[in-house]
Protein backbone atom coordinates (compact mmCIF):
# COMPACT_ATOMS: atom_id res chain seq x y z
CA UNK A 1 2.11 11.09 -21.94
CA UNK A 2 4.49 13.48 -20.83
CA UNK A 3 4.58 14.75 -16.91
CA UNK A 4 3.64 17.82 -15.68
CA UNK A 5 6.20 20.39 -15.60
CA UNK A 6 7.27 21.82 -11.78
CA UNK A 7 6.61 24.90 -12.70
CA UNK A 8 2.87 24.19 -14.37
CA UNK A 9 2.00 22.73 -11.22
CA UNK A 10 3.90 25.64 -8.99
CA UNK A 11 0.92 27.70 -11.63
CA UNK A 12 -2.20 25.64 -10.10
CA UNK A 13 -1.19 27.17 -6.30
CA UNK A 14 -2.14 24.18 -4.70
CA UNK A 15 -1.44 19.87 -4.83
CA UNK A 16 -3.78 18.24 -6.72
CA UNK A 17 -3.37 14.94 -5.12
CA UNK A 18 -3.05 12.58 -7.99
CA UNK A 19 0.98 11.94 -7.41
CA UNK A 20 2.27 13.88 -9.70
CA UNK A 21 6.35 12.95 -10.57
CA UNK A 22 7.41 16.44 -10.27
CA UNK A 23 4.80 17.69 -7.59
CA UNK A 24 6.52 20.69 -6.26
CA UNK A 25 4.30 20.14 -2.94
CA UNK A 26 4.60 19.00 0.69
CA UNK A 27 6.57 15.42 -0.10
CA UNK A 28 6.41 14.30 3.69
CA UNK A 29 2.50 15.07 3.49
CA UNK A 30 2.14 13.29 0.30
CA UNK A 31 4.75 10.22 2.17
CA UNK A 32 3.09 10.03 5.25
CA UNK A 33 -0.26 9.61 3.69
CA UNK A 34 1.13 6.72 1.10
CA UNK A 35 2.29 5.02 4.01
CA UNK A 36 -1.35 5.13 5.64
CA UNK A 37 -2.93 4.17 2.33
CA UNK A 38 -0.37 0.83 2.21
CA UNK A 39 -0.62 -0.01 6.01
CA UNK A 40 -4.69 0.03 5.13
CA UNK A 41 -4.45 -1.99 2.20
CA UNK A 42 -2.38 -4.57 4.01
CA UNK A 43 -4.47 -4.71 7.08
CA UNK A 44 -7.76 -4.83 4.48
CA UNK A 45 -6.47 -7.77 2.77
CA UNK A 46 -5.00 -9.41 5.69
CA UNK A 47 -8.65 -9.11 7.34
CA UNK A 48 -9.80 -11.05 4.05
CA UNK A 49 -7.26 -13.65 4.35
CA UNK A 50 -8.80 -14.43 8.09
CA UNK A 51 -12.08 -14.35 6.83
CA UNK A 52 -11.49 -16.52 4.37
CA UNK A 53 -11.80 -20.38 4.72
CA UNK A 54 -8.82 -22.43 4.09
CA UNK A 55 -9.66 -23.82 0.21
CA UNK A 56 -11.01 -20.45 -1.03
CA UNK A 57 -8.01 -18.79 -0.40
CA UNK A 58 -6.16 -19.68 -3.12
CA UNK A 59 -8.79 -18.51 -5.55
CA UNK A 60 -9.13 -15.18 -3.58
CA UNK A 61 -5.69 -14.50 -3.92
CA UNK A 62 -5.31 -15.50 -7.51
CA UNK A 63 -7.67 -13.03 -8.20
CA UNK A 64 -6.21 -10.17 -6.24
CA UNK A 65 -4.31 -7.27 -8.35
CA UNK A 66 -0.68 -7.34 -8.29
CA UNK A 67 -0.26 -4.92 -5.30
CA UNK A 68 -2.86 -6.48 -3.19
CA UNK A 69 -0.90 -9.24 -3.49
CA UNK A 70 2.31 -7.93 -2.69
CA UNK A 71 0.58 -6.31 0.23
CA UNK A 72 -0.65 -9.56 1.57
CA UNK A 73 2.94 -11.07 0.90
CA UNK A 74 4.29 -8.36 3.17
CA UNK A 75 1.80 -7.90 5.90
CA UNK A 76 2.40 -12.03 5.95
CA UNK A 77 5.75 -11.41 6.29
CA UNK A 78 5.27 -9.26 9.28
CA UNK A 79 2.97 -11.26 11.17
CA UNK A 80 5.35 -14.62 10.79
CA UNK A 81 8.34 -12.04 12.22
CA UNK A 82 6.31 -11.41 15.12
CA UNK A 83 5.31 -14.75 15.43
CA UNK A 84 8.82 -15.78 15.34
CA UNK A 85 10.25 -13.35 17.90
CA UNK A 86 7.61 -14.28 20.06
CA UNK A 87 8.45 -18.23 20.36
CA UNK A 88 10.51 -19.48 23.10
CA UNK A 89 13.99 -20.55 22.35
């Protein structure tokens, strides 16, 4: 499937908010409110991972998507950096 050309979606007057490649619309709108979606998602499925009791984790996690997984791997990452900067010398 081909993408949307600019000026099609110049024609619609407004962002449809479905991430279109050549969205001709507000980008730091559109970033700013990927960034809240991904902070969510990693806070969502670090939440899980606390819930979660210590042998059903693995299975959880082997049956997140792709992306919840990276998101988990990151957010994991962040918490172990704070972790770290925290502990005495």
């Amino acid at each position: 499937m081909k993408p949307l050309s600019r000026e099609f979606l110049l024609s619609r007057g407004s962002c449809c908010n479905n991430g279109c490649m050549n969205c001709p619309y507000n980008m730091k709108e559109r970033s700013l409110k990927n960034k809240l979606y991904i902070k969510a998602l990693k806070d969502n499925v670090w939440d899980m991972y606390l819930d979660t009791k210590a042998g059903d984790w693995k299975k959880i996690y082997g049956e997140m998507s792709p992306i919840e997984q990276a998101a988990w791997k990151e957010k994991f990452d962040e918490v172990q950096e704070e972790f770290d900067s925290k502990r005495p010398e």
